[in-house]
Protein backbone atom coordinates (compact mmCIF):
# COMPACT_ATOMS: atom_id res chain seq x y z
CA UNK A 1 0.00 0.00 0.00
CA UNK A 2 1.22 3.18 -0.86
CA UNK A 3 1.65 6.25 1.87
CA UNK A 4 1.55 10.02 1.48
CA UNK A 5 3.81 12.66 3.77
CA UNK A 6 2.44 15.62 2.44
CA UNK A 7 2.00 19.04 4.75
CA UNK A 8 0.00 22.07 3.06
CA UNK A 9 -0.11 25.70 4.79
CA UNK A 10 -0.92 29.22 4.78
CA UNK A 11 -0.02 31.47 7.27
CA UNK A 12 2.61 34.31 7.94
CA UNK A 13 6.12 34.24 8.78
CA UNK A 14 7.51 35.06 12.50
CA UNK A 15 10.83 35.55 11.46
CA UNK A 16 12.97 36.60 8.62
CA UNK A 17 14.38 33.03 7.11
CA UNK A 18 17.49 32.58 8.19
CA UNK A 19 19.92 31.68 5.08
CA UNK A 20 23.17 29.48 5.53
CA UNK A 21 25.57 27.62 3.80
CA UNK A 22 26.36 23.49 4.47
CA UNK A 23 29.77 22.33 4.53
CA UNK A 24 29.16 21.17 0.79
CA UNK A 25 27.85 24.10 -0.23
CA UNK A 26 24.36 23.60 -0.39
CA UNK A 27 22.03 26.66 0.57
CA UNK A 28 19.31 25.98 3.68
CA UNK A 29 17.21 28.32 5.05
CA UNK A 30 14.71 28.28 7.94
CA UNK A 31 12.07 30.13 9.35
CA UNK A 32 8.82 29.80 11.79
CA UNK A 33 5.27 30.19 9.72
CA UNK A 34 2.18 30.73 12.20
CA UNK A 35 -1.23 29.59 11.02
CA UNK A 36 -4.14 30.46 12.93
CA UNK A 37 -7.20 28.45 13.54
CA UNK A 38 -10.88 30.74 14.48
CA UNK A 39 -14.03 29.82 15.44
CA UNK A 40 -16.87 31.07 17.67
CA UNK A 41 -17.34 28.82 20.54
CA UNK A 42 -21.04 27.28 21.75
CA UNK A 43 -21.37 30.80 24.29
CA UNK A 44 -21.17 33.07 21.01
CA UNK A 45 -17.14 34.31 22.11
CA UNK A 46 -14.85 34.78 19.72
CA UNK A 47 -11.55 32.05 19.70
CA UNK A 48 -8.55 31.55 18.06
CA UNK A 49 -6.07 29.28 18.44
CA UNK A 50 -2.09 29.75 16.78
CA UNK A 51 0.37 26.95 15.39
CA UNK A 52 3.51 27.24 14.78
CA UNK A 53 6.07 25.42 12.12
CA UNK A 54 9.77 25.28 11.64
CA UNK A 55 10.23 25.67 8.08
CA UNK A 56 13.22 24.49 5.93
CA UNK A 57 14.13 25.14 2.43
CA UNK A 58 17.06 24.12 0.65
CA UNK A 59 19.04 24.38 -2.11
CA UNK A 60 17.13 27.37 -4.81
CA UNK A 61 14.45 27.37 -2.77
CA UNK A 62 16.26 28.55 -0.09
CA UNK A 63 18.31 30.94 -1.84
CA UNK A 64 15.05 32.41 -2.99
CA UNK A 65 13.27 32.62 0.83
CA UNK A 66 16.27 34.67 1.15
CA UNK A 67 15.35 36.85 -1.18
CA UNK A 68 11.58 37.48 -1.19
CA UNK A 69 10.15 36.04 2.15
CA UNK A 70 10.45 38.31 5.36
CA UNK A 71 8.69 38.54 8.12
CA UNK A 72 5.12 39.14 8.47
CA UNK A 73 4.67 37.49 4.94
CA UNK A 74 1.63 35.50 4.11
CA UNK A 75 3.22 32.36 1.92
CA UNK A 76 1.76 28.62 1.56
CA UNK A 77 4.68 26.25 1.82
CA UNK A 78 4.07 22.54 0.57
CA UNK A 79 6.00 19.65 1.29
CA UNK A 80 6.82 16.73 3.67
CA UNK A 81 6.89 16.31 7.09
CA UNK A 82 9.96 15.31 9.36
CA UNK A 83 11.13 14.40 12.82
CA UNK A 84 14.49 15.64 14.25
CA UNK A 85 15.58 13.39 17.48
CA UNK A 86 18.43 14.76 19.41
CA UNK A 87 19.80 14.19 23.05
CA UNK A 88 20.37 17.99 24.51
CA UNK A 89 23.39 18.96 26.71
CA UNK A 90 21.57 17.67 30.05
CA UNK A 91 20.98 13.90 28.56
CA UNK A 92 17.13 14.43 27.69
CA UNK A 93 15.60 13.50 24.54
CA UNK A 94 14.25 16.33 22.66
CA UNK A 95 11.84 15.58 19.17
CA UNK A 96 11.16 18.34 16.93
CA UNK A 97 8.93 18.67 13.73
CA UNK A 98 9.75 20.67 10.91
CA UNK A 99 8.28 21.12 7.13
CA UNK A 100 10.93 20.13 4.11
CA UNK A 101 9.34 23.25 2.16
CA UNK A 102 9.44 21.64 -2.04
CA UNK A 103 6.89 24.48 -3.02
CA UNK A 104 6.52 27.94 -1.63
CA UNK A 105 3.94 30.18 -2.84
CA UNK A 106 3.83 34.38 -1.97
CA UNK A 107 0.63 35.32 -1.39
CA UNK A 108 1.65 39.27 -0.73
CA UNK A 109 2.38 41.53 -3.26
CA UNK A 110 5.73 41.02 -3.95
CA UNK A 111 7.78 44.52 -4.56
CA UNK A 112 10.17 42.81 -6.58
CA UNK A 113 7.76 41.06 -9.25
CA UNK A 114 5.25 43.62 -8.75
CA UNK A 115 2.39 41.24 -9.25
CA UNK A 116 0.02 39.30 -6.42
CA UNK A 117 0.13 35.51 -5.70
CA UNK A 118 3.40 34.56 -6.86
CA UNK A 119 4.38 31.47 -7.82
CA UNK A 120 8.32 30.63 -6.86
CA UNK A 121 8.27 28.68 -10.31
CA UNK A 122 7.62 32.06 -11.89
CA UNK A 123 10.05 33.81 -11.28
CA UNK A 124 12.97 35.01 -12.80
CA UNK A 125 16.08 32.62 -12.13
């Protein structure tokens, strides 16, 4: 049987990604996207409830959140799911969940292509 590991979110960047360089030369970036569940609850008051998800692009994709993403940016970011297990400096076992972005989408108005709801893919590189 086959399986599917497939995350798919809007919502607006906390920070500005963060853009590095591996030993081999491979571009990452990373950066925190907030989505933001609302409903009205049975006694009529307003609710809202805030997720939040590591992000990381690599390679082009990374180069380009660089470029174009910054805070307080309203994107939807596709791609798989993953679990980071590491022991921390005290001996504990810490788990962390991130999003391998393989599509990003701007859903501002980008300054630099002057147009709405752009498509990574359309741009210029």
């Amino acid at each position: 049987m086959a399986s599917l590991n497939r995350a798919m979110l809007i919502g607006y960047v906390g920070i500005d990604p963060e853009v590095r360089q591996t030993s081999n030369g491979s571009a990452v970036a990373n950066f925190s996207l907030a989505t933001t569940d609302r409903w009205t609850d049975k006694d009529g008051k307003k609710r809202s409830q805030t997720e939040w998800h590591r992000v990381v692009a690599w390679g082009r994709l990374a180069k380009i959140c660089g470029e174009y993403v910054s805070k307080g940016s309203q994107v939807h970011v596709e791609g798989r799911i993953r679990t980071n297990e590491w022991e921390d400096g005290d001996g504990n076992k810490r788990k962390t969940k991130e999003i391998i972005a393989q599509r990003l989408q701007l859903l501002d108005k980008s300054e630099a292509s002057g147009r709405a709801n752009t498509d990574m893919d359309d741009l210029p590189f």
